[in-house]
Protein backbone atom coordinates (compact mmCIF):
# COMPACT_ATOMS: atom_id res chain seq x y z
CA UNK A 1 -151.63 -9.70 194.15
CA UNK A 2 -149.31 -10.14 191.49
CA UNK A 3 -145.27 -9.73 192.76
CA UNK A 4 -142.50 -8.20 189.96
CA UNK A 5 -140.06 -10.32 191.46
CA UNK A 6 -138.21 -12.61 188.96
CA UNK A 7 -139.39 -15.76 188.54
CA UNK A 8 -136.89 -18.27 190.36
CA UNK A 9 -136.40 -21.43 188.43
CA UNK A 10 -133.57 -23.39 186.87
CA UNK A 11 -132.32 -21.60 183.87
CA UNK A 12 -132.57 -24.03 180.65
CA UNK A 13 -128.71 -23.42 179.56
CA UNK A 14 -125.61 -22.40 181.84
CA UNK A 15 -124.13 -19.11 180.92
CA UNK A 16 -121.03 -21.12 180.70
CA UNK A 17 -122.11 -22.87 178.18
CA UNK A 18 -121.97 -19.93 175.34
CA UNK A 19 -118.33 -20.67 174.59
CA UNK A 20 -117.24 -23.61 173.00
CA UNK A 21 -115.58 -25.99 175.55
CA UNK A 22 -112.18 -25.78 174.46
CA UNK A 23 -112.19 -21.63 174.01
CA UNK A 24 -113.97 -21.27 177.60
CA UNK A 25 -111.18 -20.36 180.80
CA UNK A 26 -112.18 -19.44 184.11
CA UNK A 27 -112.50 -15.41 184.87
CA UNK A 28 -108.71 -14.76 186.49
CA UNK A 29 -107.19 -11.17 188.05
CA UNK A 30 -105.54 -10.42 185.00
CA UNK A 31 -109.06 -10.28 183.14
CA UNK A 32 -110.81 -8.50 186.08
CA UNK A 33 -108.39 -5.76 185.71
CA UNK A 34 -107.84 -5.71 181.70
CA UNK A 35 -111.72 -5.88 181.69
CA UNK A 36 -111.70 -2.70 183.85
CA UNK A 37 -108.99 -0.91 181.91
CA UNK A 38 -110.60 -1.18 178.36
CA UNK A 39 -114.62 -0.89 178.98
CA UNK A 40 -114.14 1.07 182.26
CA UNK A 41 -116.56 -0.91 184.09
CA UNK A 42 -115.84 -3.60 187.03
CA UNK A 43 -116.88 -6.95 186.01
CA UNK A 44 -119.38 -7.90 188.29
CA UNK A 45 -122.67 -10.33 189.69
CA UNK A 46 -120.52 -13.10 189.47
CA UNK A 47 -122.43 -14.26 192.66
CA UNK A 48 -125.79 -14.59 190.42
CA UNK A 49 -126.54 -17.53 188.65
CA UNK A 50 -127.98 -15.39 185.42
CA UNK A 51 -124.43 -14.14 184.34
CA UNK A 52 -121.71 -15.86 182.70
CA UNK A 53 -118.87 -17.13 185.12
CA UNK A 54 -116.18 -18.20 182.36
CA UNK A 55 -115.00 -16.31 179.65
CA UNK A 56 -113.53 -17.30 175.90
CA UNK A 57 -110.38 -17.09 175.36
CA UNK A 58 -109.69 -15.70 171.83
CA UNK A 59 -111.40 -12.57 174.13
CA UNK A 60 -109.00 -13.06 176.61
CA UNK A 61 -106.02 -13.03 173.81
CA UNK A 62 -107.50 -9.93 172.73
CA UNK A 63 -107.01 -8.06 176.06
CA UNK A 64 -103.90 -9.15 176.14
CA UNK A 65 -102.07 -8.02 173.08
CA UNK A 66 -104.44 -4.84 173.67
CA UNK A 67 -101.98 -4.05 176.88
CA UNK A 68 -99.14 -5.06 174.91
CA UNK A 69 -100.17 -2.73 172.29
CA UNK A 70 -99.52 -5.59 169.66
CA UNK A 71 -103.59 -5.17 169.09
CA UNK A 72 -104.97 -1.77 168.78
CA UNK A 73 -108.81 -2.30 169.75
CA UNK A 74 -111.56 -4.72 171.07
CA UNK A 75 -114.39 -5.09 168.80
CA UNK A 76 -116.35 -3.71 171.02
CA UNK A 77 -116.26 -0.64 173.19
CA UNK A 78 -119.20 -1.67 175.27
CA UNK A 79 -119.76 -5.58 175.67
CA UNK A 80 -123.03 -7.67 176.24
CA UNK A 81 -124.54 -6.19 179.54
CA UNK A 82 -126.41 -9.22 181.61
CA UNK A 83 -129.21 -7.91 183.92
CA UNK A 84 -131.50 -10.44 185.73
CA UNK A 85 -134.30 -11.76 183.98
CA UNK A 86 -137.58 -10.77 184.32
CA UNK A 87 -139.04 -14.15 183.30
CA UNK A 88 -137.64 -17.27 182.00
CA UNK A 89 -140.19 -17.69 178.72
CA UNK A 90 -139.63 -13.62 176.98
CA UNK A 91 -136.60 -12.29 179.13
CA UNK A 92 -134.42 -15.02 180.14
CA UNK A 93 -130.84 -15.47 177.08
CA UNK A 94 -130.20 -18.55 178.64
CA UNK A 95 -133.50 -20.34 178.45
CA UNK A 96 -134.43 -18.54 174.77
CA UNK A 97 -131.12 -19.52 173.05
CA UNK A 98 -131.08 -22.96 171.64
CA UNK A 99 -126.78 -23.53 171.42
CA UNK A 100 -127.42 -27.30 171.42
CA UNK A 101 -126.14 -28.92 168.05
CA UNK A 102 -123.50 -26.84 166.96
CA UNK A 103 -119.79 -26.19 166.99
CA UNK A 104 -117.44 -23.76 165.58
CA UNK A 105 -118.46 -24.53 162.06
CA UNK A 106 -122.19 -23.71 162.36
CA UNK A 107 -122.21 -21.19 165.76
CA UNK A 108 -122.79 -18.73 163.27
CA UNK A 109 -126.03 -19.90 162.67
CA UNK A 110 -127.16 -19.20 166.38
CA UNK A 111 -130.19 -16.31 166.58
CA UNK A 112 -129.08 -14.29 169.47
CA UNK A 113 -131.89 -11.90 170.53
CA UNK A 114 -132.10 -8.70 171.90
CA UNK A 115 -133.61 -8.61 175.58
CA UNK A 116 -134.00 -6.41 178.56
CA UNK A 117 -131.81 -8.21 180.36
CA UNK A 118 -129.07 -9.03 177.50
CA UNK A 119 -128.18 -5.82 175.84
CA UNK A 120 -126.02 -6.39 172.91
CA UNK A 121 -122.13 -5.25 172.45
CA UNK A 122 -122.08 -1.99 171.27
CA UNK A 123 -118.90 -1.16 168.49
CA UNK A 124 -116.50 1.83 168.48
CA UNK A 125 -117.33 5.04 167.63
CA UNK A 126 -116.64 8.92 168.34
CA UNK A 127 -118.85 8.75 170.66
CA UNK A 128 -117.21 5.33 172.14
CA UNK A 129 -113.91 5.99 171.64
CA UNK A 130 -111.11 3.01 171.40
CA UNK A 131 -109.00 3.21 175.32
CA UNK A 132 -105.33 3.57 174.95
CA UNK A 133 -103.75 0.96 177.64
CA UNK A 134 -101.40 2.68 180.20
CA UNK A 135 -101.60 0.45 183.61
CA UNK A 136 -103.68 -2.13 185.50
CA UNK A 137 -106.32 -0.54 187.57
CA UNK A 138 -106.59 -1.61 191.33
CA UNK A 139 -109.86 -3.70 191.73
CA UNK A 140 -109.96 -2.58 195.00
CA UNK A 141 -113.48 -1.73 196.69
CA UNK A 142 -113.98 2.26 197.16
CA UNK A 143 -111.51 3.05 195.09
C-alpha cells in the first residue's frame, strides 16, 4: 500500500546555504517580531529541517530602516512560503536548486522554481497593501 508520507532522506543542500556566507545571520528576536509586524505572519517550523534557519542580512537591514521609517516598503508583501516536501526528486527547493559555483556576481543566474512546497514572494499591491510600522508585536503563544 502506497503511504503519502514525505519521503525522509537527507536533503541535497542546507536551507542555510541560499545566502551567501558573508550576508547570512542567525534568526534573532528583533527579526521574529519585525517579521511579524510587516507580513503579519509568525515565523515559524524552525524545528524542521526543510526550512531555512538563517536569514540574509541586506533583508534584515530592510526591516530595520522599515521600523525606523527611513525605508518605506519590503519588496515583498508576502515572502517565499516553505511547506514540507512531498518528495525529494519534483518537490524538494533544496535538492532541485543547484547554488554550487556561484557568488554574488553570477547568483543571478540561479533558476529558482516554483513548487508546492516553495511558493514564491508575492509583491505589493491593492490587494497587498504596504504595513505602516507602529510597535513590536509580542511573540507570545495565544496571543
Amino acid at each position: 500500500m502506497a503511504t503519502s508520507a514525505p519521503i525522509r532522506r537527507k536533503l541535497e543542500n542546507s536551507p542555510d546555504l541560499f545566502t551567501i556566507p558573508s550576508q547570512r545571520t542567525n534568526i534573532s528576536t528583533f527579526v521574529r517580531q519585525t517579521y511579524f509586524a510587516y507580513f503579519k505572519v509568525k515565523l515559524g517550523d524552525q524545528d524542521k529541517v526543510w526550512a531555512p534557519h538563517k536569514v540574509c542580512k541586506q533583508c534584515v537591514e530592510g526591516l530595520r530602516m522599515w521600523t525606523n521609517g527611513k525605508r518605506a516598503k519590503l519588496p515583498f508583501s508576502i515572502l517565499m512560503i516553505w511547506r514540507e516536501p512531498k518528495d525529494h526528486s519534483s518537490d524538494c527547493y533544496f535538492c532541485i536548486v543547484k547554488t554550487s559555483g556561484y557568488n554574488k556576481k553570477n547568483k543571478c543566474k540561479i533558476e529558482y522554481p516554483s513548487l508546492l512546497s516553495a511558493i514564491r514572494p508575492v509583491p505589493h499591491s491593492a490587494e497587498i497593501p504596504v504595513p505602516a510600522f507602529n510597535e513590536f508585536p509580542s511573540l507570545e503563544e495565544g496571543e
